[in-house]
Protein backbone atom coordinates (compact mmCIF):
# COMPACT_ATOMS: atom_id res chain seq x y z
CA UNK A 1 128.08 92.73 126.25
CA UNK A 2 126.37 89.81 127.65
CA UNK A 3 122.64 90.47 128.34
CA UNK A 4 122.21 86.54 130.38
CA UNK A 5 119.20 85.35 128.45
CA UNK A 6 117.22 89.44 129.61
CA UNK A 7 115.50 90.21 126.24
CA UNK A 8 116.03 94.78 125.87
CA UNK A 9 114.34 96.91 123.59
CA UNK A 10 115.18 100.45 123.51
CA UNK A 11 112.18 102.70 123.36
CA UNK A 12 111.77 105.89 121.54
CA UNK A 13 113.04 107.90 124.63
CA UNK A 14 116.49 105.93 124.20
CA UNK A 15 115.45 104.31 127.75
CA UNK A 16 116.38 100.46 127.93
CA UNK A 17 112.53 98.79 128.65
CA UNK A 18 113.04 95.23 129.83
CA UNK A 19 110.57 92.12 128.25
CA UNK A 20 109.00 91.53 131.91
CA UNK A 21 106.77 94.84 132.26
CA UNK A 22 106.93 95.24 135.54
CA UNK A 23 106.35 97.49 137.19
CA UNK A 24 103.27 98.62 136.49
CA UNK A 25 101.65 101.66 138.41
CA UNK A 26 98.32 101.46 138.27
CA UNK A 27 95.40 98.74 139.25
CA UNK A 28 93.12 96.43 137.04
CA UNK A 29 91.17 96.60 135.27
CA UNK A 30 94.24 99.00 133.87
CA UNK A 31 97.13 96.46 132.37
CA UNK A 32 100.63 97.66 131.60
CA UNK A 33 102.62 96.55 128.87
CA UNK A 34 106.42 97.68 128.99
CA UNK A 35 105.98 101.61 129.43
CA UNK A 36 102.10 101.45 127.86
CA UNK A 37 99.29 101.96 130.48
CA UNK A 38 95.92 100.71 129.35
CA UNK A 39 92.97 101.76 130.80
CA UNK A 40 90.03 101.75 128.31
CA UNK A 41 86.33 100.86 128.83
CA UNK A 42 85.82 101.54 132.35
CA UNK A 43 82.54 101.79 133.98
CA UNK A 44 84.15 103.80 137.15
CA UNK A 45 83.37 107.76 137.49
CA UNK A 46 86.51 108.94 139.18
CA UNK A 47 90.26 108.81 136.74
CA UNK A 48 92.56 106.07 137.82
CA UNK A 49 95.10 106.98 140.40
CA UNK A 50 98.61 106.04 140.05
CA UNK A 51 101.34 105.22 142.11
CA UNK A 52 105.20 105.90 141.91
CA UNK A 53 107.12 103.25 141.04
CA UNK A 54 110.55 102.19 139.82
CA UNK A 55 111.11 101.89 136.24
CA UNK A 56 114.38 101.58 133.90
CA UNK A 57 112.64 104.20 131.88
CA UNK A 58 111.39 108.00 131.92
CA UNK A 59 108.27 108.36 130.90
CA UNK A 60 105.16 106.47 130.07
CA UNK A 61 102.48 106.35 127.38
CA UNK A 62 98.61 106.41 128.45
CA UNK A 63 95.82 104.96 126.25
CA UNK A 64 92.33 105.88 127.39
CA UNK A 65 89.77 105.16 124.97
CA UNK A 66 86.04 104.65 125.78
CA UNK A 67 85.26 105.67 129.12
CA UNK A 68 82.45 107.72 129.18
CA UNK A 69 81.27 107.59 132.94
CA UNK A 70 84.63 109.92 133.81
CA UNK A 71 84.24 113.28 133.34
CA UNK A 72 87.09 115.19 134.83
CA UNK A 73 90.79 114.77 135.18
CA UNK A 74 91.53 116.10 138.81
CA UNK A 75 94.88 118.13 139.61
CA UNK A 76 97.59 116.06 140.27
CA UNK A 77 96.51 113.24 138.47
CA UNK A 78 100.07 112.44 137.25
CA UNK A 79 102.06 113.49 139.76
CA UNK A 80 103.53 109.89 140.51
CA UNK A 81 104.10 109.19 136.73
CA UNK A 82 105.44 111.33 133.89
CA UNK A 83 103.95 110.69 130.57
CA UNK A 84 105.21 111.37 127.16
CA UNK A 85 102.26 110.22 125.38
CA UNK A 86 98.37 110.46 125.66
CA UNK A 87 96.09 108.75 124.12
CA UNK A 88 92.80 109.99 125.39
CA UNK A 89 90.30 110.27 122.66
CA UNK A 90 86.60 108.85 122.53
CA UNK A 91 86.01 109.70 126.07
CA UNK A 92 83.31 111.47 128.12
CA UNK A 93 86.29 113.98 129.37
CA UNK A 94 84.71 117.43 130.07
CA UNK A 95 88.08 119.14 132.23
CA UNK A 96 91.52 118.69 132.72
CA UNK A 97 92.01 120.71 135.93
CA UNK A 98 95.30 122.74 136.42
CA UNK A 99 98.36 120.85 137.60
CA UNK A 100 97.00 117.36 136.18
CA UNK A 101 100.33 117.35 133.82
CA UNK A 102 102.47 118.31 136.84
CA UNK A 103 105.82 116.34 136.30
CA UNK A 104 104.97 115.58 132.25
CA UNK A 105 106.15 119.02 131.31
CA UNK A 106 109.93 117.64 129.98
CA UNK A 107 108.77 114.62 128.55
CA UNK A 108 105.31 114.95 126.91
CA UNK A 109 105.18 115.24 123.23
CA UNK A 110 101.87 113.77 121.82
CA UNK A 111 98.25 113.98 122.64
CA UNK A 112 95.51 112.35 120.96
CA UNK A 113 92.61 113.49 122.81
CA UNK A 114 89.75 113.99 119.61
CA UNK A 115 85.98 113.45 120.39
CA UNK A 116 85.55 114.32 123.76
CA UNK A 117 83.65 117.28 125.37
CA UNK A 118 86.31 119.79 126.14
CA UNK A 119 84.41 122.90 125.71
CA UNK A 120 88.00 124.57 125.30
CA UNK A 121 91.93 123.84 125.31
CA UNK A 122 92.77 123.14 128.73
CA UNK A 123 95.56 125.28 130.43
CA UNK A 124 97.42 122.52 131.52
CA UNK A 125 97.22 121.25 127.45
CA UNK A 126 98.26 125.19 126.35
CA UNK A 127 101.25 125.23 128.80
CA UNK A 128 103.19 121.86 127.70
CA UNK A 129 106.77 123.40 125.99
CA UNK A 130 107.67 120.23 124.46
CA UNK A 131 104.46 119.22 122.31
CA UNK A 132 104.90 117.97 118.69
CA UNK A 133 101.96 116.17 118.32
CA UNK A 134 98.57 117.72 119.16
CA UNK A 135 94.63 116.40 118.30
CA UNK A 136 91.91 118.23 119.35
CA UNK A 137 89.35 117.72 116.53
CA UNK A 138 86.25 116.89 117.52
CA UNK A 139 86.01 118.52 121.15
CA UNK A 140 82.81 121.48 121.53
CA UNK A 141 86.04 123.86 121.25
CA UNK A 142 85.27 127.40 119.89
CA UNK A 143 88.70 129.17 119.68
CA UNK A 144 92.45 128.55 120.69
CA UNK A 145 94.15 130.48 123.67
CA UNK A 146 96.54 133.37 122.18
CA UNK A 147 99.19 131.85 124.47
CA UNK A 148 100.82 128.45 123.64
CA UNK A 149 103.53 127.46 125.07
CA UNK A 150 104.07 124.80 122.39
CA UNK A 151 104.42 127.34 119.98
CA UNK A 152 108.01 126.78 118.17
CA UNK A 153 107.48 122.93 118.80
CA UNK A 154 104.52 121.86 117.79
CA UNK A 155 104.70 119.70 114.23
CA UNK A 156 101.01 118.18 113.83
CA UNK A 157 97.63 119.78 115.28
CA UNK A 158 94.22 118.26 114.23
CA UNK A 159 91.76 120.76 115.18
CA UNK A 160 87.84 121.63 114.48
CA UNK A 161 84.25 121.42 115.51
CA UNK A 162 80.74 122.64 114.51
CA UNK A 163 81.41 124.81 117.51
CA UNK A 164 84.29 126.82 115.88
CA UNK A 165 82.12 129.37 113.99
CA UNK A 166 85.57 132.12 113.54
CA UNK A 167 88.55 131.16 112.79
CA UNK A 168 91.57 130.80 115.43
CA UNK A 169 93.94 133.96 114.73
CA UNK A 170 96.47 132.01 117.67
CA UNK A 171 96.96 129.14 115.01
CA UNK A 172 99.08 131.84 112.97
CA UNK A 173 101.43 131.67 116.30
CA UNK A 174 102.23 127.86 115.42
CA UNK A 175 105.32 128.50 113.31
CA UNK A 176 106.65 125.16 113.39
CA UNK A 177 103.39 123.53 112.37
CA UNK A 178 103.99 121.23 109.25
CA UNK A 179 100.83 119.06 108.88
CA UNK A 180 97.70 120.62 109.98
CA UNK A 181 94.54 118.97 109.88
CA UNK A 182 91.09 121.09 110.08
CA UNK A 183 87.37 118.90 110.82
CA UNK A 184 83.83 120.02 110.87
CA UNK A 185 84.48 123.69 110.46
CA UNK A 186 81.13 125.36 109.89
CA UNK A 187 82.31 128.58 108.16
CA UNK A 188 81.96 128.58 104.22
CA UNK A 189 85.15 130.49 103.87
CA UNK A 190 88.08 131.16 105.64
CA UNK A 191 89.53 134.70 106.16
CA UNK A 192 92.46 135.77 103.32
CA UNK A 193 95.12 136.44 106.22
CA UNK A 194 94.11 132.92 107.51
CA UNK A 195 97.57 131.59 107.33
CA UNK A 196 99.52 135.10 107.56
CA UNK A 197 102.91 133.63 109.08
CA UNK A 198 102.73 130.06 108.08
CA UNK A 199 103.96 130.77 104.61
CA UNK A 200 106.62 128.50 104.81
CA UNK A 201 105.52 126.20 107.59
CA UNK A 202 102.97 124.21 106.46
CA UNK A 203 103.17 121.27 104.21
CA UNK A 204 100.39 119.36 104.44
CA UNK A 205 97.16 120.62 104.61
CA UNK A 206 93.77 118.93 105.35
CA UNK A 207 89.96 119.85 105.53
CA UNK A 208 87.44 117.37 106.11
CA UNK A 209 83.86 117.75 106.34
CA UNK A 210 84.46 121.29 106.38
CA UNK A 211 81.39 123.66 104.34
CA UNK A 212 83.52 125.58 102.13
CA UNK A 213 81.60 126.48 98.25
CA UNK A 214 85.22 126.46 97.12
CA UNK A 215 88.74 126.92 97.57
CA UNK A 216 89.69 129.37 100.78
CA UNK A 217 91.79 132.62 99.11
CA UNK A 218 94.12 132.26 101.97
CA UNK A 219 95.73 128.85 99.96
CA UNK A 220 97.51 131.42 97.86
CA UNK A 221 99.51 132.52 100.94
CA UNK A 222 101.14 129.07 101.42
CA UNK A 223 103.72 129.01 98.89
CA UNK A 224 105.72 126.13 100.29
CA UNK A 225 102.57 123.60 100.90
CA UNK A 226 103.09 120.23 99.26
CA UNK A 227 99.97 118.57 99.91
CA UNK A 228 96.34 119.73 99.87
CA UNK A 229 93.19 116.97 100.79
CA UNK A 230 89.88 118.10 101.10
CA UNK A 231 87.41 115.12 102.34
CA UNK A 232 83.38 115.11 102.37
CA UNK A 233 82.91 118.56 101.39
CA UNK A 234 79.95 118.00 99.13
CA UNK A 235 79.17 121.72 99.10
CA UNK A 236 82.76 122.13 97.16
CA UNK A 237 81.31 122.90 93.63
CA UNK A 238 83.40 123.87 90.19
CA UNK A 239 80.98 127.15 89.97
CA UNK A 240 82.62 128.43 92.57
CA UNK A 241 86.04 128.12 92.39
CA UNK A 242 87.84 130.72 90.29
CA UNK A 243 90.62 129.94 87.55
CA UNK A 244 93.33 131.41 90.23
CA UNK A 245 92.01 129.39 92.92
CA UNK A 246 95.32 127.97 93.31
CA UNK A 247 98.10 130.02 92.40
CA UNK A 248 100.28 130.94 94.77
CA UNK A 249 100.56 127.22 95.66
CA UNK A 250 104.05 126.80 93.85
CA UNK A 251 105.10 124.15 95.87
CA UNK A 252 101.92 122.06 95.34
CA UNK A 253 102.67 118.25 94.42
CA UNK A 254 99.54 116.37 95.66
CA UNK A 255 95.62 117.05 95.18
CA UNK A 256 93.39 114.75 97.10
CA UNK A 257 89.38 115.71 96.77
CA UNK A 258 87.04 113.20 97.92
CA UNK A 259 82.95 113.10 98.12
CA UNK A 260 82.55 116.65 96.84
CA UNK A 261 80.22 117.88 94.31
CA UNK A 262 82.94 118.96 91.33
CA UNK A 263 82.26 118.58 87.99
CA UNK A 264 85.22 119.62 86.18
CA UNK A 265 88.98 119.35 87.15
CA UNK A 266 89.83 122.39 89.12
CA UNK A 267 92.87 124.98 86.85
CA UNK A 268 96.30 123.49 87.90
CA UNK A 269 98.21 125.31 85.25
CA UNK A 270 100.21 127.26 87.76
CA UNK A 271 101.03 124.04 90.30
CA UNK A 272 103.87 122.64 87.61
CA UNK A 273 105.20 120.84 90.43
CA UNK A 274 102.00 118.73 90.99
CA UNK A 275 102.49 114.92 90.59
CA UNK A 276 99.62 113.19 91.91
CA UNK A 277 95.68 114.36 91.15
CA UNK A 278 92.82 112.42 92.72
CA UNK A 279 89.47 113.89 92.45
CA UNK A 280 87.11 111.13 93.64
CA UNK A 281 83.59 110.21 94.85
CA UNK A 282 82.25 113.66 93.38
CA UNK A 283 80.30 113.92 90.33
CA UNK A 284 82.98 115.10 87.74
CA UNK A 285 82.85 114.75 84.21
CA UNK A 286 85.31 117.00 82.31
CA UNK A 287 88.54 118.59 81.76
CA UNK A 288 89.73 121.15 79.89
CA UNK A 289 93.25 120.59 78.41
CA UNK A 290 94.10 124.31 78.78
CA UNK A 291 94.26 123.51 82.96
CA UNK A 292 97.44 121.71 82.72
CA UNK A 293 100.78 123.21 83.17
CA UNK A 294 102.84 123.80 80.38
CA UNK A 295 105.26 120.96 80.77
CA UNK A 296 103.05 118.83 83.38
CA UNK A 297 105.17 116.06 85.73
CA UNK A 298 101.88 114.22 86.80
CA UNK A 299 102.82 111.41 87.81
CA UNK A 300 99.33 109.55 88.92
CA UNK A 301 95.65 110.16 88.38
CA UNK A 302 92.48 108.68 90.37
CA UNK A 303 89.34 109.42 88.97
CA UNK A 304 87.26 106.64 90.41
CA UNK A 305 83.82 106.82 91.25
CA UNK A 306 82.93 109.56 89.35
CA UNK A 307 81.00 110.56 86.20
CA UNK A 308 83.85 110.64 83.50
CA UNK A 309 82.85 108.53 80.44
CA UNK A 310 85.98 108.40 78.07
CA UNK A 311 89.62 108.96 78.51
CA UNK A 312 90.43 112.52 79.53
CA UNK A 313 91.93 114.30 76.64
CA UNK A 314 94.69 116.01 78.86
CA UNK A 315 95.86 112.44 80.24
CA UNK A 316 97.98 111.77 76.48
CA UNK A 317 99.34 115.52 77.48
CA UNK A 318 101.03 114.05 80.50
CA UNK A 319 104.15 111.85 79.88
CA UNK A 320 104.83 111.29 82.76
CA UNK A 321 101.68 109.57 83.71
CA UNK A 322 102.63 106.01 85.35
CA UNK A 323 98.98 104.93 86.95
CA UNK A 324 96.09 106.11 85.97
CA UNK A 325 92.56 104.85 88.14
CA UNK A 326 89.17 105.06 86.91
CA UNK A 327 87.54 102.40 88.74
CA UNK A 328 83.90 102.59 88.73
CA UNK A 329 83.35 105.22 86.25
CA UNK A 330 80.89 105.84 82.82
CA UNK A 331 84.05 104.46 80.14
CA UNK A 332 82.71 102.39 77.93
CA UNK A 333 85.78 102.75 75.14
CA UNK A 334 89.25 102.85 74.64
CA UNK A 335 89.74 104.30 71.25
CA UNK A 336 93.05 104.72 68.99
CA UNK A 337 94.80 107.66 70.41
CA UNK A 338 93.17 107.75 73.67
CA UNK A 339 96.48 106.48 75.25
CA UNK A 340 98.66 107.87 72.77
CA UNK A 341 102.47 109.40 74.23
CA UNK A 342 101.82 107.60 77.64
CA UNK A 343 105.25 105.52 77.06
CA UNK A 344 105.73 105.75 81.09
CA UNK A 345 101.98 104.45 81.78
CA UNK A 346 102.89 101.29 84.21
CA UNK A 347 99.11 100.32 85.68
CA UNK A 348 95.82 101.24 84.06
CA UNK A 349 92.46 100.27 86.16
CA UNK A 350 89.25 100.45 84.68
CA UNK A 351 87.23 97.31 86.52
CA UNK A 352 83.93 98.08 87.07
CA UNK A 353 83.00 100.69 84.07
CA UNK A 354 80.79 99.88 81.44
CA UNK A 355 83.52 99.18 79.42
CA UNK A 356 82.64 97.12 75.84
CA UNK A 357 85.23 97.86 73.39
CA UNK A 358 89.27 98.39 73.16
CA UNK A 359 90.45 99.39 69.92
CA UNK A 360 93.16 97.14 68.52
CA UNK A 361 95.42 99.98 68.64
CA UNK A 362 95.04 101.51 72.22
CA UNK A 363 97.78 100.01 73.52
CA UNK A 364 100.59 101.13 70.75
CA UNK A 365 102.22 103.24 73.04
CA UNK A 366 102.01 102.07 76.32
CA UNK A 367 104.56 99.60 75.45
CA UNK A 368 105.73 99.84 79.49
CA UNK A 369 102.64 98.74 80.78
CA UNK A 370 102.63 95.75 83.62
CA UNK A 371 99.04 96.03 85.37
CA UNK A 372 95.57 96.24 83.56
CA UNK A 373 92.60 95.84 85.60
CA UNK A 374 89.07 95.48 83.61
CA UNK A 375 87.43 93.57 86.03
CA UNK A 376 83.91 93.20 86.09
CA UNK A 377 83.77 95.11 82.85
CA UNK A 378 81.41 94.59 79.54
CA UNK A 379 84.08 93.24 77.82
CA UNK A 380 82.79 90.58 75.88
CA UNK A 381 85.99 88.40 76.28
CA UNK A 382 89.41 88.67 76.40
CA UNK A 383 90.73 91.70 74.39
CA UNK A 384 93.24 91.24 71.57
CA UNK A 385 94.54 94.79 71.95
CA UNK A 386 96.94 93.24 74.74
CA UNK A 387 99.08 91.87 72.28
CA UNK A 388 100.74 95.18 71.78
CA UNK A 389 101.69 94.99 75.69
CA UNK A 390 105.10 93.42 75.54
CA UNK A 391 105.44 93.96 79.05
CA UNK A 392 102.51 92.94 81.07
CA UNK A 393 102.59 91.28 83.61
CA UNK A 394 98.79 91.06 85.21
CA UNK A 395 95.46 91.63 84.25
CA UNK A 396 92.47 91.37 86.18
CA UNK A 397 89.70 89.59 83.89
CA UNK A 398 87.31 88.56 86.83
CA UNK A 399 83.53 88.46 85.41
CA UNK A 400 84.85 89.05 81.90
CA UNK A 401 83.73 85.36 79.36
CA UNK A 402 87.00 84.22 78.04
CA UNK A 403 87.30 81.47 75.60
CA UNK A 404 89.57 79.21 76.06
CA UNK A 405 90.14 78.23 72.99
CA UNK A 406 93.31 78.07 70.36
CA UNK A 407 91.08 79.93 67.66
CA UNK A 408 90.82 82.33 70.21
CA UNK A 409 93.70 83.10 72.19
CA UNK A 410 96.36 80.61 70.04
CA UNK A 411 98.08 83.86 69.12
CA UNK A 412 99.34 84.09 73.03
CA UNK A 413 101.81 81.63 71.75
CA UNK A 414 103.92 83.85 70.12
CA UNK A 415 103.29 87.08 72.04
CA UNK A 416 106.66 88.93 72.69
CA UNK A 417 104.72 89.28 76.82
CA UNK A 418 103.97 85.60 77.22
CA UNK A 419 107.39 84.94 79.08
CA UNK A 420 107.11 87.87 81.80
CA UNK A 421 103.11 87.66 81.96
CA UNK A 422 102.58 85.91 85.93
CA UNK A 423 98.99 86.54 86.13
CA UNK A 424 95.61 86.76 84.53
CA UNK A 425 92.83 86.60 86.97
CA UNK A 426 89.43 85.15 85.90
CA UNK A 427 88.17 81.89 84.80
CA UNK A 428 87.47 79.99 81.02
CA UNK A 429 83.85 80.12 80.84
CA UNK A 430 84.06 77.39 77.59
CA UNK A 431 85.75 75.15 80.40
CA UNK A 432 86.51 74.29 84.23
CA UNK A 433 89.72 76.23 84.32
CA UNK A 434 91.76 78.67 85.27
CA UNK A 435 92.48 81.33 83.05
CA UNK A 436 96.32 81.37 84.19
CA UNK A 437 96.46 78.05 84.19
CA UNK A 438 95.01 77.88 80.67
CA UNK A 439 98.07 80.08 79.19
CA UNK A 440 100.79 77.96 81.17
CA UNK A 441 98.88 74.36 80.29
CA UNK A 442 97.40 74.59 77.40
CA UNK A 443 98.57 78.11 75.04
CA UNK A 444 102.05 76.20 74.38
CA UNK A 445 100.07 73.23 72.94
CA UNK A 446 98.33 75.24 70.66
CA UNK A 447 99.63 75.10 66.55
């Protein structure tokens, strides 16, 4: 079908939107682009008014960021244009009155409308049907209404302030809800029936900067969760988080903690599922091997920025380890056996440890290894061990004083990795090159 030179995009809505965005409903400063309304950083005191227009599509989306001289969004505010997306947040909004969504009911399925001063969830908010996508986090909100009429539809909900002191029972209504997202929650604990009919709804779950001394008991109700991320909660602490803390999790395959105030590796021996553990930014030192499962598909480990000081024990239990991350930590050795079984171990970052010595034999099993980072280490040049590394391909080496010199690298001339190996980042300090360059120039020359 010829289209005569007309540029169409279909939008998400299956609506054809044509190139020339015209036409738009509402006056500058506001700008339209296609079916997006812009109307961010206004000085004015009173919402925008629209107009009805034609358009070649059925609904619009709405950004509104920064405008902090409009407080209220009157009745009837959208009653000339139906919107299926809003995209209010980091606004001085205080009310939505009733009947602002009039019209938007069939169409609208996301609102972004965090950090504002909604004291609670507007009516017109509680009574969309259609909603997948809700964020509330952020508004002086203390509770949720019992009724939502988004109940069965909604996917996503970020929600949370200082202001919600008691949990929300109505969350436990939100059957459909798959990724929920909880900020600022003052409480130190949540209630054990927390989650009571969300067993098998949520997936991922989220707190940030939430007060909690350890893990909520109401994790072990959500058997089918997959993800669990807890973010600056630096009152999280290893005394007080039981060995049980998360069983009942038997879906669990990710652990994200970040900025808390753990010092030892939380018991995963009942999450045999789990494949990626990152505990960083906290002040964690140890792990017991006895917290691993029994046949443990770990998959990737982050430890950076934290106080660990050799290679965990339980890491040469997992192999199935591919990346393991422990930038910025207290290593300052990688001994014979420290890496021993990890025949799967693909990248290995240590840059910025204290890191002085690797033993000659570290690297005799990681014989799939293709990324090494030791940059800005105390290496005191470029380590031999590497030879055993048939398959490298990079290594950082940046702040790290290699000699370029055959006596000192002239056995890179018959390494089994030379052919594969594309990059080696730092510089000669014995001359003005390239440490790359070096190997490619000069390693071939050598007798």
């Amino acid at each position: 079908m010829a289209t005569h030179g007309l540029l169409m995009i279909i939008d998400t809505n299956g609506s054809f939107v044509p190139d020339d965005p015209r036409p738009c409903p509402v006056k500058t400063p506001c700008k339209c682009s296609f079916n997006e309304i812009e109307c961010s950083n206004l000085t004015q005191t009173e919402f925008p008014s629209f107009t009805k227009v034609n358009a070649s599509w059925n609904c619009w989306s709405l950004v509104m960021n920064n405008n902090f001289n409009i407080k209220r969004i009157p009745a009837g505010a959208f009653d000339n244009v139906p919107f299926c997306n809003l995209r209010i947040s980091h606004n001085g909004f205080e009310i939505m009155e009733d009947g602002a969504l009039n019209g938007s009911e069939p169409y609208l399925g996301t609102i972004f409308m965090q950090f504002n001063k909604f004291k609670e969830l507007p009516n017109e908010i509680a009574r969309m049907p259609n909603l997948t996508m809700l964020s509330i986090n952020d508004n002086p909100i203390e509770t949720l209404p019992q009724k939502m009429a988004f109940s069965s539809t909604l996917r996503f909900l970020d929600v949370g302030s200082p202001e919600m002191t008691t949990w929300p029972d109505s969350i436990r209504t939100l059957k459909s809800v798959w990724s929920l997202t909880l900020y600022n929650l003052p409480m130190s604990d949540l209630p054990s029936d927390a989650f009571e009919g969300l067993e098998n709804a949520v997936s991922l779950l989220t707190f940030t900067s939430t007060k909690f001394k350890a893990f909520p008991k109401a994790l072990k109700r959500l058997k089918t969760t997959t993800g669990l991320s807890i973010t600056d909660n630096i009152e999280l602490k290893s005394e007080g988080i039981p060995d049980d803390a998360l069983s009942g999790m038997d879906s669990l395959g990710v652990i994200f903690i970040s900025n808390s105030s753990l010092t030892r590796v939380p018991n995963i021996s009942t999450n045999p599922f789990l494949t990626y553990l990152t505990i960083t930014n906290s002040p964690l030192s140890t792990w017991d091997v006895t917290t691993l499962p029994k046949q443990p598909l770990i998959q990737s480990i982050d430890f950076s920025n934290t106080d660990i000081d050799r290679i965990p024990v339980p890491v040469r239990h997992i192999r199935s380890l591919n990346t393991l991350t422990m930038h910025n930590t207290k290593v300052t050795n990688i001994g014979q056996g420290d890496l021993a079984g990890l025949q799967k171990l693909r990248e290995l970052s240590l840059d910025k440890t204290p890191l002085a010595n690797i033993s000659m034999d570290a690297f005799n099993d990681t014989y799939s290894l293709q990324y090494l980072n030791i940059d800005f280490t105390k290496l005191p040049g470029f380590p031999r061990a590497i030879e055993r590394l048939p398959a490298l391909r990079a290594v950082g080496l940046d702040n790290i004083p290699i000699e370029c010199s055959c006596s000192e690298l002239g056995w890179m001339k018959h390494w089994i990795g030379l052919q594969q190996f594309l990059d080696g980042g730092g510089q000669c300090h014995n001359i003005h090159k390239y440490f790359t360059d070096y190997i490619r120039e000069d390693i071939p020359k050598c007798p």
